[in-house]
PDB file of N, CA and C in Angstrom:
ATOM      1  N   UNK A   1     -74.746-111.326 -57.253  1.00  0.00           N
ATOM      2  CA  UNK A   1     -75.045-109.990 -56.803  1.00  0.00           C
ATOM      3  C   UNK A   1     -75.357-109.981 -55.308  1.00  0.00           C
ATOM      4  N   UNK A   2     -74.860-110.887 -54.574  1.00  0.00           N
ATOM      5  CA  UNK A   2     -74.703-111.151 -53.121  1.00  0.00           C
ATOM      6  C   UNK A   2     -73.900-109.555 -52.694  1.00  0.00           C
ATOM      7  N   UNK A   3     -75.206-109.302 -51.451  1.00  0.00           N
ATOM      8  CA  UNK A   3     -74.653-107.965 -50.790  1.00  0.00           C
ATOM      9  C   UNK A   3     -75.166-106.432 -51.446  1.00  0.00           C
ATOM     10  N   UNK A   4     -75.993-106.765 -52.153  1.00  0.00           N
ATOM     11  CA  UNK A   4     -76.010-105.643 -53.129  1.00  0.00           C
ATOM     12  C   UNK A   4     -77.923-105.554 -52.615  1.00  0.00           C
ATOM     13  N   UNK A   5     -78.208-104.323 -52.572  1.00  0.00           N
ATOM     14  CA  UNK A   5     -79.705-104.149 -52.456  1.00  0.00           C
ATOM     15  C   UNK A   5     -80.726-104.436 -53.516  1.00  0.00           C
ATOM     16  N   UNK A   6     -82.087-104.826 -53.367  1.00  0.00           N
ATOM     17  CA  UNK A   6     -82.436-105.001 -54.506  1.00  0.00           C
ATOM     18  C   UNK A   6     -82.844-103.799 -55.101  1.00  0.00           C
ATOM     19  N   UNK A   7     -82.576-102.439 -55.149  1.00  0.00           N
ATOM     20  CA  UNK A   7     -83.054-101.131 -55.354  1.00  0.00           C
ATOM     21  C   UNK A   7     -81.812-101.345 -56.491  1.00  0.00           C
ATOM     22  N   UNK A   8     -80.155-101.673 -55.816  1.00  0.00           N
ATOM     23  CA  UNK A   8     -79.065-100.994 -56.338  1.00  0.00           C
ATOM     24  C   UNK A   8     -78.912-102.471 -57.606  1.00  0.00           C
ATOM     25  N   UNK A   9     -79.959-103.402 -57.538  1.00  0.00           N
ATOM     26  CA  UNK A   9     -79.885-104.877 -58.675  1.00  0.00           C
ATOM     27  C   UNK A   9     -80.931-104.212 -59.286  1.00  0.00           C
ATOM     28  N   UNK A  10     -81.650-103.639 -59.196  1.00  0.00           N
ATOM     29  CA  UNK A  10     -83.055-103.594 -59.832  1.00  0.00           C
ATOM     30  C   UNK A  10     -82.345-102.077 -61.358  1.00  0.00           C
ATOM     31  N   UNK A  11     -81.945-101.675 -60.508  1.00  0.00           N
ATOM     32  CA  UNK A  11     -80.965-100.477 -61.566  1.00  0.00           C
ATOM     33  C   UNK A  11     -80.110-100.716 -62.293  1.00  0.00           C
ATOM     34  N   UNK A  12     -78.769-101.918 -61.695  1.00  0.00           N
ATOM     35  CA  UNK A  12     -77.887-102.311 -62.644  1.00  0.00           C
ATOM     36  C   UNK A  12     -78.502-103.104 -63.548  1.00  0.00           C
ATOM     37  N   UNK A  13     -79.859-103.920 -63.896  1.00  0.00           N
ATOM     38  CA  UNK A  13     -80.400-104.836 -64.434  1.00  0.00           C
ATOM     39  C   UNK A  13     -81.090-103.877 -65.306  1.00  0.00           C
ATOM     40  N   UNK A  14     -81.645-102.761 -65.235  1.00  0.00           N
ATOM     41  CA  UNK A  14     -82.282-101.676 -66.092  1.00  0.00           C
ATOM     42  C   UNK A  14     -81.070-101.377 -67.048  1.00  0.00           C
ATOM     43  N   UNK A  15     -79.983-100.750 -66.475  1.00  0.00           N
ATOM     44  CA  UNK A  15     -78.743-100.314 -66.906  1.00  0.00           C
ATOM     45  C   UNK A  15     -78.083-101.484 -68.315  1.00  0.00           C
ATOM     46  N   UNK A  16     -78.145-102.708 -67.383  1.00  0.00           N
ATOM     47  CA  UNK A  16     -77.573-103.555 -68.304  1.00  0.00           C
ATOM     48  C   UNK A  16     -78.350-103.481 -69.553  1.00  0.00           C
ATOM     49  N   UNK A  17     -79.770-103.893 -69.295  1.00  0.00           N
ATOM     50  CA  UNK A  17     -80.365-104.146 -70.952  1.00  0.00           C
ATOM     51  C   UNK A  17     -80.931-103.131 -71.380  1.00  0.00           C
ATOM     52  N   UNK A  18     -80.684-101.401 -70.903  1.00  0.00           N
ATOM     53  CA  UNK A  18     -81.008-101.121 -72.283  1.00  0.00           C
ATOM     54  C   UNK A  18     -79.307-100.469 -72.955  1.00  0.00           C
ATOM     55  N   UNK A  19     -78.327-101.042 -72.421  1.00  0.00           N
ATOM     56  CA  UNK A  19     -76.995-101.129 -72.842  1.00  0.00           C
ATOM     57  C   UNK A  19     -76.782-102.115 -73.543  1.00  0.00           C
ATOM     58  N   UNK A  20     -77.232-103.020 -73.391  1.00  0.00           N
ATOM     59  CA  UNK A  20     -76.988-104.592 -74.623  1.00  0.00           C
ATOM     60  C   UNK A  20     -78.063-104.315 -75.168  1.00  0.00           C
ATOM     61  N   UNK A  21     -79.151-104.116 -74.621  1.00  0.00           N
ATOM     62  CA  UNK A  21     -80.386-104.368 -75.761  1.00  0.00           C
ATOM     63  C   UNK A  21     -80.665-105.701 -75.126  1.00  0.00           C
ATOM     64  N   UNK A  22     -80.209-106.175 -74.499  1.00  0.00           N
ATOM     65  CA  UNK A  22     -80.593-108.331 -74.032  1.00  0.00           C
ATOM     66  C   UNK A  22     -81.772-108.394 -73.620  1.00  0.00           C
ATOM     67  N   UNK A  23     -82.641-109.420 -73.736  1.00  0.00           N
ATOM     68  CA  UNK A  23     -83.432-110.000 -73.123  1.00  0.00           C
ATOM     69  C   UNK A  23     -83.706-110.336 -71.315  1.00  0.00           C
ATOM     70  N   UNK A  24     -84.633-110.460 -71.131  1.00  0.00           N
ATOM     71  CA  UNK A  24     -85.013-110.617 -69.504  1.00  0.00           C
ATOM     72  C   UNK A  24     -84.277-111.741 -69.514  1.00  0.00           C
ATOM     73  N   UNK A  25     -83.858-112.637 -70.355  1.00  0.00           N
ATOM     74  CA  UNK A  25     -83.294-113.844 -70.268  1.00  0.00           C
ATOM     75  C   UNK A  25     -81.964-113.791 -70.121  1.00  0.00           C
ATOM     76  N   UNK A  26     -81.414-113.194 -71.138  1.00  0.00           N
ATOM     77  CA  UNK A  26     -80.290-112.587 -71.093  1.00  0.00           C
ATOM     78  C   UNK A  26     -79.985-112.573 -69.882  1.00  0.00           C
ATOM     79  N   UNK A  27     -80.358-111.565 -69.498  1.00  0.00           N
ATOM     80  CA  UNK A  27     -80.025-110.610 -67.992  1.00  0.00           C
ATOM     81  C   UNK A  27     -80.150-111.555 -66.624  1.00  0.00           C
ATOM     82  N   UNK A  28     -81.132-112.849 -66.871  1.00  0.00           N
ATOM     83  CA  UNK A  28     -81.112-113.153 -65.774  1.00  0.00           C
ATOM     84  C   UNK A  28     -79.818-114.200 -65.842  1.00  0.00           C
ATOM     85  N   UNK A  29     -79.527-114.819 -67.062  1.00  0.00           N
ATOM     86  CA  UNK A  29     -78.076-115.187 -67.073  1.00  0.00           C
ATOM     87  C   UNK A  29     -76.942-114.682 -66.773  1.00  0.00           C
ATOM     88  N   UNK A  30     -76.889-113.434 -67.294  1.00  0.00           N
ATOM     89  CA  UNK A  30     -75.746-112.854 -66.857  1.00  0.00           C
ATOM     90  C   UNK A  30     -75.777-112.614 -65.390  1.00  0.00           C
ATOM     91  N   UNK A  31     -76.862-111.992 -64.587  1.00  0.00           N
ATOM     92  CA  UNK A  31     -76.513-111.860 -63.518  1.00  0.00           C
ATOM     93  C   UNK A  31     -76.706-112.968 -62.342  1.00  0.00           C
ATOM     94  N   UNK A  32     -77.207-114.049 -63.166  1.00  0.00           N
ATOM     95  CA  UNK A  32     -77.581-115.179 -62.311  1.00  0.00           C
ATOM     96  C   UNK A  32     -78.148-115.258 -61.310  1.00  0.00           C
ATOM     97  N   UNK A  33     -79.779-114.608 -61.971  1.00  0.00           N
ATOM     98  CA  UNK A  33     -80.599-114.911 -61.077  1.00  0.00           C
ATOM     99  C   UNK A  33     -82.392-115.391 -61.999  1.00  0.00           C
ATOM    100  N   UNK A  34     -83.218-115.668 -61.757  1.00  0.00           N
ATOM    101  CA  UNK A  34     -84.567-116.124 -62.043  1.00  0.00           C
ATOM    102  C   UNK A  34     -84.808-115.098 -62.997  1.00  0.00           C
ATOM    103  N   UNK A  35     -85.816-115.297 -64.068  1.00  0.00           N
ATOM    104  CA  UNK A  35     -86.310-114.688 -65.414  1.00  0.00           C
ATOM    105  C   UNK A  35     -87.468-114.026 -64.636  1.00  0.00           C
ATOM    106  N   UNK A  36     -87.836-114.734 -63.923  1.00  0.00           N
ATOM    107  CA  UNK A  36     -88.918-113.942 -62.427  1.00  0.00           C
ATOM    108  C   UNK A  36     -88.512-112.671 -61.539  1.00  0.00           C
ATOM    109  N   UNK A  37     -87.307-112.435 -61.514  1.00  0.00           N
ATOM    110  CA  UNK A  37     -86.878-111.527 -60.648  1.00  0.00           C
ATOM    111  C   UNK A  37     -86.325-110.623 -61.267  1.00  0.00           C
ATOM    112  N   UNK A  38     -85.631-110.828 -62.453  1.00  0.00           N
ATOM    113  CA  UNK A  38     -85.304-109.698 -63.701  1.00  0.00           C
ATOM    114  C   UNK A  38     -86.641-108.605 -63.898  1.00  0.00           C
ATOM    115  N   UNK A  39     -87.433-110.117 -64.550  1.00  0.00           N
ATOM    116  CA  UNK A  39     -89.322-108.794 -65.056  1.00  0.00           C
ATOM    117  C   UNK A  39     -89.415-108.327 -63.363  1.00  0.00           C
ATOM    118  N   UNK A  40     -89.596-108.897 -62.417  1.00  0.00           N
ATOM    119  CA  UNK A  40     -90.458-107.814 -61.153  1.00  0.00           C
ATOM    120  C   UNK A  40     -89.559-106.698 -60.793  1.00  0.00           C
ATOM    121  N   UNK A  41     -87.948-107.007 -61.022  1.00  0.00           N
ATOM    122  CA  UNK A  41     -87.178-105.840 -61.032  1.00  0.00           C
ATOM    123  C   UNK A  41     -87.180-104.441 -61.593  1.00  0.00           C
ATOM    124  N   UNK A  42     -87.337-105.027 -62.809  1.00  0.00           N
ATOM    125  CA  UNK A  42     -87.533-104.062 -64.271  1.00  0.00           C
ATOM    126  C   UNK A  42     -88.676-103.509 -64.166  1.00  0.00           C
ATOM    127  N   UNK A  43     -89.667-104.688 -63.684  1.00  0.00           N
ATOM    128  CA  UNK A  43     -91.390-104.061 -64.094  1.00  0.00           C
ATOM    129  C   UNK A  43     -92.122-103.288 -63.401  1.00  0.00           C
ATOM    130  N   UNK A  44     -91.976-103.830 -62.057  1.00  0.00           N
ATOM    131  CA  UNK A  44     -92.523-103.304 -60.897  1.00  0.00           C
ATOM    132  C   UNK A  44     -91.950-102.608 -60.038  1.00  0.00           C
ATOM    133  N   UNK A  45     -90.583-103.113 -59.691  1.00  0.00           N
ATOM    134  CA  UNK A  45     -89.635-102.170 -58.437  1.00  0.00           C
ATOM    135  C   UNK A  45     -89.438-101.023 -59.144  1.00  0.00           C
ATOM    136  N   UNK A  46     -88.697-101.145 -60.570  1.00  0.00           N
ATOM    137  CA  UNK A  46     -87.916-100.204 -60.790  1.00  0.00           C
ATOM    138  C   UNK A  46     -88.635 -98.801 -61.247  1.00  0.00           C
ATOM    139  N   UNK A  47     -89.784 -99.048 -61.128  1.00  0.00           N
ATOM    140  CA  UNK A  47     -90.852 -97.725 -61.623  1.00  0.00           C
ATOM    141  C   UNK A  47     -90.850 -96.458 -59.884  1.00  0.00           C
ATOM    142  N   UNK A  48     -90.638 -97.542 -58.841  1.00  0.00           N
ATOM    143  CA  UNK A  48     -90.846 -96.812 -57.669  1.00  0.00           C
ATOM    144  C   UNK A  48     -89.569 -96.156 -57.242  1.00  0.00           C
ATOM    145  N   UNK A  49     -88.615 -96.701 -57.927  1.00  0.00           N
ATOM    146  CA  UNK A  49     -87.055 -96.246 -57.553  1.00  0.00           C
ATOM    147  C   UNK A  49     -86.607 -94.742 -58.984  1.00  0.00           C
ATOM    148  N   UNK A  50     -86.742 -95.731 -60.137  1.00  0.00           N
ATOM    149  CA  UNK A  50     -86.474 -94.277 -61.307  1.00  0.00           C
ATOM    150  C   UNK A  50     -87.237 -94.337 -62.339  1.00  0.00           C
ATOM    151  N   UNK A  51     -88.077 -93.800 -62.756  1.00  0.00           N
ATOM    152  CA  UNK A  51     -88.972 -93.756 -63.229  1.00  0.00           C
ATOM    153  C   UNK A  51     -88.654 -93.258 -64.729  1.00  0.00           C
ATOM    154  N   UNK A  52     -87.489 -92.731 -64.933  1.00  0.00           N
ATOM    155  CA  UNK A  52     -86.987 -92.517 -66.174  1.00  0.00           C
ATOM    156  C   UNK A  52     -86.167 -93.816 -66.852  1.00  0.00           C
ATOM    157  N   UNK A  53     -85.941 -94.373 -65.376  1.00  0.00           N
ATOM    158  CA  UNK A  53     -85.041 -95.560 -66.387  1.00  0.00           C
ATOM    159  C   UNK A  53     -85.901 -96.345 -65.947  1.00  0.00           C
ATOM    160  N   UNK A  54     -87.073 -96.841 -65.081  1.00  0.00           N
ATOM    161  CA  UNK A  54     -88.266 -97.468 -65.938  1.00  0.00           C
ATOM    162  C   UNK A  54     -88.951 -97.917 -67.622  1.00  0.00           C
ATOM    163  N   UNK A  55     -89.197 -96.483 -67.594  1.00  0.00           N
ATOM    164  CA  UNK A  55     -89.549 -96.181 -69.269  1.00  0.00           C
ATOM    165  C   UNK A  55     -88.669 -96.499 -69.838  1.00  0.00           C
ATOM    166  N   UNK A  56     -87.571 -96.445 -70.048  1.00  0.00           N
ATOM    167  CA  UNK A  56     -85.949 -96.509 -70.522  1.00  0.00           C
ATOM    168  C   UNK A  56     -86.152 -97.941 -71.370  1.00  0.00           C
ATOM    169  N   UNK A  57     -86.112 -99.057 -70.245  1.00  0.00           N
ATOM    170  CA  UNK A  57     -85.970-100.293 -70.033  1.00  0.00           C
ATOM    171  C   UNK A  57     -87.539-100.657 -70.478  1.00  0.00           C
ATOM    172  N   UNK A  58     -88.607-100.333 -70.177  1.00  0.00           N
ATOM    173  CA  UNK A  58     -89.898-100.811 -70.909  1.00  0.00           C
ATOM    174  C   UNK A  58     -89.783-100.917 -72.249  1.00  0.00           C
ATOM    175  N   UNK A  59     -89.253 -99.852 -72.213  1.00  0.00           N
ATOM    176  CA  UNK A  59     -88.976 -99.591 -74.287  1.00  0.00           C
ATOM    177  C   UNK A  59     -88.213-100.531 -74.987  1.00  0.00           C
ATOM    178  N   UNK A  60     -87.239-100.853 -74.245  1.00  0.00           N
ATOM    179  CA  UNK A  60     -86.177-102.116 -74.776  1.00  0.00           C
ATOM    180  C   UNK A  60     -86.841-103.564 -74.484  1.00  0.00           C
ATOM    181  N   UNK A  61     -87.486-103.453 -73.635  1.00  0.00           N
ATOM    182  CA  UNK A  61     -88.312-104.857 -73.393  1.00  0.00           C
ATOM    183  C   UNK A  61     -89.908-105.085 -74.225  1.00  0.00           C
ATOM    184  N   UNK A  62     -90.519-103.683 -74.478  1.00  0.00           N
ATOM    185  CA  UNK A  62     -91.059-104.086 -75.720  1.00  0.00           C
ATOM    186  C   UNK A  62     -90.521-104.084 -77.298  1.00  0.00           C
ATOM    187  N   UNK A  63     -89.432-103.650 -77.351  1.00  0.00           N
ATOM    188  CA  UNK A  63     -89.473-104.018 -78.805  1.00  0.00           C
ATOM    189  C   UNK A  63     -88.390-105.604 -78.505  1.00  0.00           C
ATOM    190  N   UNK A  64     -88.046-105.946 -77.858  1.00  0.00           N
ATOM    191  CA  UNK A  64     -87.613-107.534 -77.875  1.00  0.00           C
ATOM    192  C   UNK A  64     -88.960-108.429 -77.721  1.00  0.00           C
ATOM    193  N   UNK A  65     -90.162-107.649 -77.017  1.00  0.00           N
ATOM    194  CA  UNK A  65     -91.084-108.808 -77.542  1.00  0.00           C
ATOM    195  C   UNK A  65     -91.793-108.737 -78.887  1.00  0.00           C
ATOM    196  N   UNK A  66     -91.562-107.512 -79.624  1.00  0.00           N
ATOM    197  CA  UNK A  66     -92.041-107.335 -80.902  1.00  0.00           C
ATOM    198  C   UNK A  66     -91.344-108.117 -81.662  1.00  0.00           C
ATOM    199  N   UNK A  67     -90.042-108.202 -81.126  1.00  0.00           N
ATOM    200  CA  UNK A  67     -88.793-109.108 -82.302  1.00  0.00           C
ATOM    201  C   UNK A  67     -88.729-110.472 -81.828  1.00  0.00           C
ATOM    202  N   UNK A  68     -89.407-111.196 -81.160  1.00  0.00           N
ATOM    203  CA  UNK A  68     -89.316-112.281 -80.236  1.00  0.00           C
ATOM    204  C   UNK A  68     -89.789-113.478 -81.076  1.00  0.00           C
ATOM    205  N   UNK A  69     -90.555-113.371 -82.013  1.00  0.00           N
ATOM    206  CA  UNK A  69     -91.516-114.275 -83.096  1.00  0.00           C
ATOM    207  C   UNK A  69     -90.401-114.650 -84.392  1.00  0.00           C
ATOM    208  N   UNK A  70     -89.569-113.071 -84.385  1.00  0.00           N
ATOM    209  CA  UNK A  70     -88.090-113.125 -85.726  1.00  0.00           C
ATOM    210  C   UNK A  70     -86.957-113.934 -85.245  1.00  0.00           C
ATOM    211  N   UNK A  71     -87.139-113.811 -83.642  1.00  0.00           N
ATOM    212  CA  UNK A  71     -85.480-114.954 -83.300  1.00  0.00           C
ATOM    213  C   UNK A  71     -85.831-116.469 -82.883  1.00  0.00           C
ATOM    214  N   UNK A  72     -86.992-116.610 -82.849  1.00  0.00           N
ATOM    215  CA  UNK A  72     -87.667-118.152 -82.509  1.00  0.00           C
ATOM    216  C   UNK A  72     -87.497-118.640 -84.025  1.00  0.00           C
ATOM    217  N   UNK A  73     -87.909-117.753 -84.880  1.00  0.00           N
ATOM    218  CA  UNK A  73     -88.240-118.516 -86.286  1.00  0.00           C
ATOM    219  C   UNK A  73     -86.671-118.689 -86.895  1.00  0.00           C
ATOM    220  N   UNK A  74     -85.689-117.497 -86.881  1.00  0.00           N
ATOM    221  CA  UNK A  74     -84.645-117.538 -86.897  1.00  0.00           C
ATOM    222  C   UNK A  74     -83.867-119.021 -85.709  1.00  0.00           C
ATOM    223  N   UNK A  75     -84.089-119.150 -84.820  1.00  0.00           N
ATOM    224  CA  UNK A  75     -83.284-120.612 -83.833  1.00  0.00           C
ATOM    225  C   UNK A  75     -83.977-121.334 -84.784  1.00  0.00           C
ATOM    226  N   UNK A  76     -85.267-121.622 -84.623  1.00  0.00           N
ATOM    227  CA  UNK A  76     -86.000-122.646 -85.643  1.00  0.00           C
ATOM    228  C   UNK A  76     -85.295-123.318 -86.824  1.00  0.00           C
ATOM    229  N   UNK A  77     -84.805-122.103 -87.769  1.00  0.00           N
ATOM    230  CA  UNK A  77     -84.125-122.032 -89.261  1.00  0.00           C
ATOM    231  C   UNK A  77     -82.679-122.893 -88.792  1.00  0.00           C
ATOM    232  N   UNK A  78     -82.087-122.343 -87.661  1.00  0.00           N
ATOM    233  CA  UNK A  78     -80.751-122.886 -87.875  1.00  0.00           C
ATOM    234  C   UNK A  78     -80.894-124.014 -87.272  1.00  0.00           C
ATOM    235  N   UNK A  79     -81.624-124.505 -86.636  1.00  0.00           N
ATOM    236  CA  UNK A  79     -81.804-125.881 -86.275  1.00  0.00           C
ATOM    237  C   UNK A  79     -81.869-126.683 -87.272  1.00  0.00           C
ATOM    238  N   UNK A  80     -82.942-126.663 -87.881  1.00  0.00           N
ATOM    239  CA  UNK A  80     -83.216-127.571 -89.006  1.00  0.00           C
ATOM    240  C   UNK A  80     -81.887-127.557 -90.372  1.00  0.00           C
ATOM    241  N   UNK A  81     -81.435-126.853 -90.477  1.00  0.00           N
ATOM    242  CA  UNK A  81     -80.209-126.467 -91.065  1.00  0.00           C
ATOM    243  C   UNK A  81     -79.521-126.894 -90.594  1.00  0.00           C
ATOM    244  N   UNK A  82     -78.901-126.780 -89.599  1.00  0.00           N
ATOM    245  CA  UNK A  82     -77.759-127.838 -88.776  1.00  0.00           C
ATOM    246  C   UNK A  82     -78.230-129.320 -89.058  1.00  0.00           C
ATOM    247  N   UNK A  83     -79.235-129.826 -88.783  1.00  0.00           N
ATOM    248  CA  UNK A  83     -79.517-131.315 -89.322  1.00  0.00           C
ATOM    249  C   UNK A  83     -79.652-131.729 -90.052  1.00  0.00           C
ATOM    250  N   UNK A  84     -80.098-130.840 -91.203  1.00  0.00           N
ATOM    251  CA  UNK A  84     -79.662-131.022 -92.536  1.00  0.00           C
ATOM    252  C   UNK A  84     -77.951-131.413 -92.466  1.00  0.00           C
ATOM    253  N   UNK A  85     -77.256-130.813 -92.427  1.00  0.00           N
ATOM    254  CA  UNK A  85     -76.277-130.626 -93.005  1.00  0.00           C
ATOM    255  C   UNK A  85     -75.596-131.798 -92.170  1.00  0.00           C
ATOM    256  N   UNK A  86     -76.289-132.334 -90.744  1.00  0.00           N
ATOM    257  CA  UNK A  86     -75.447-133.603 -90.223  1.00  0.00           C
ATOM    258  C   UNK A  86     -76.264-135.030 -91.015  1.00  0.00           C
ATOM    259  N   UNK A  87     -77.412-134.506 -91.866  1.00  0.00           N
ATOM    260  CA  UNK A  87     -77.663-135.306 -92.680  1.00  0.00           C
ATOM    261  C   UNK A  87     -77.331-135.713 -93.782  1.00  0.00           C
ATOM    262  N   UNK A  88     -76.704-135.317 -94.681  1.00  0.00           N
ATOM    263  CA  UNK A  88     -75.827-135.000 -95.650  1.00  0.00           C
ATOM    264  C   UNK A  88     -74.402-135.535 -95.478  1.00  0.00           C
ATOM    265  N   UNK A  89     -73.880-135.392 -94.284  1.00  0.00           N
ATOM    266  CA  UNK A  89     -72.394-135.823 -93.807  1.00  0.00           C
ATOM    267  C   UNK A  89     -72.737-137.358 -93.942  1.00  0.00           C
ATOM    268  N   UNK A  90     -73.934-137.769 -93.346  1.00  0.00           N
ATOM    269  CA  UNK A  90     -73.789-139.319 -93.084  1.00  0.00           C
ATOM    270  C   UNK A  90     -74.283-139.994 -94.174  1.00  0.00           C
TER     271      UNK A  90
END
């Protein structure tokens, strides 16, 4: 996102996740930059720039931390499942 303001990153990064629904993680992958600069984007800039898509994007970032405990336990599950099953092969 070289060349781009951080007003006009701080919006496409709002834009993006509450369009996927993704994670701060997500987002900082896709746009390839720090999990640090996604949240101060989202959290802090973007309240002084739009304040509707502030809220927008708060809303999608709390219910991914409400669901955040269901996809750890969920990676968890398929982990151990995957080694099972390379246990079994051998």
């Amino acid at each position: 996102m070289r060349g781009v303001s951080i007003e006009e990153r701080a919006v496409a990064l709002a834009q993006y996740i509450i369009d996927s629904k993704d994670t701060v993680r997500g987002a900082a992958k896709k746009f390839g930059i720090s999990k640090s600069t996604v949240h101060k984007d989202v959290s802090e800039r973007l309240i002084h720039i739009n304040q509707v898509l502030a809220t927008d994007v708060r809303k999608v970032l709390d219910e991914n931390k409400a669901e955040r405990h269901i996809r750890g336990g969920m990676a968890t599950k398929l982990k151990y499942e995957k080694e099972h099953e390379s246990n079994i092969k051998k």
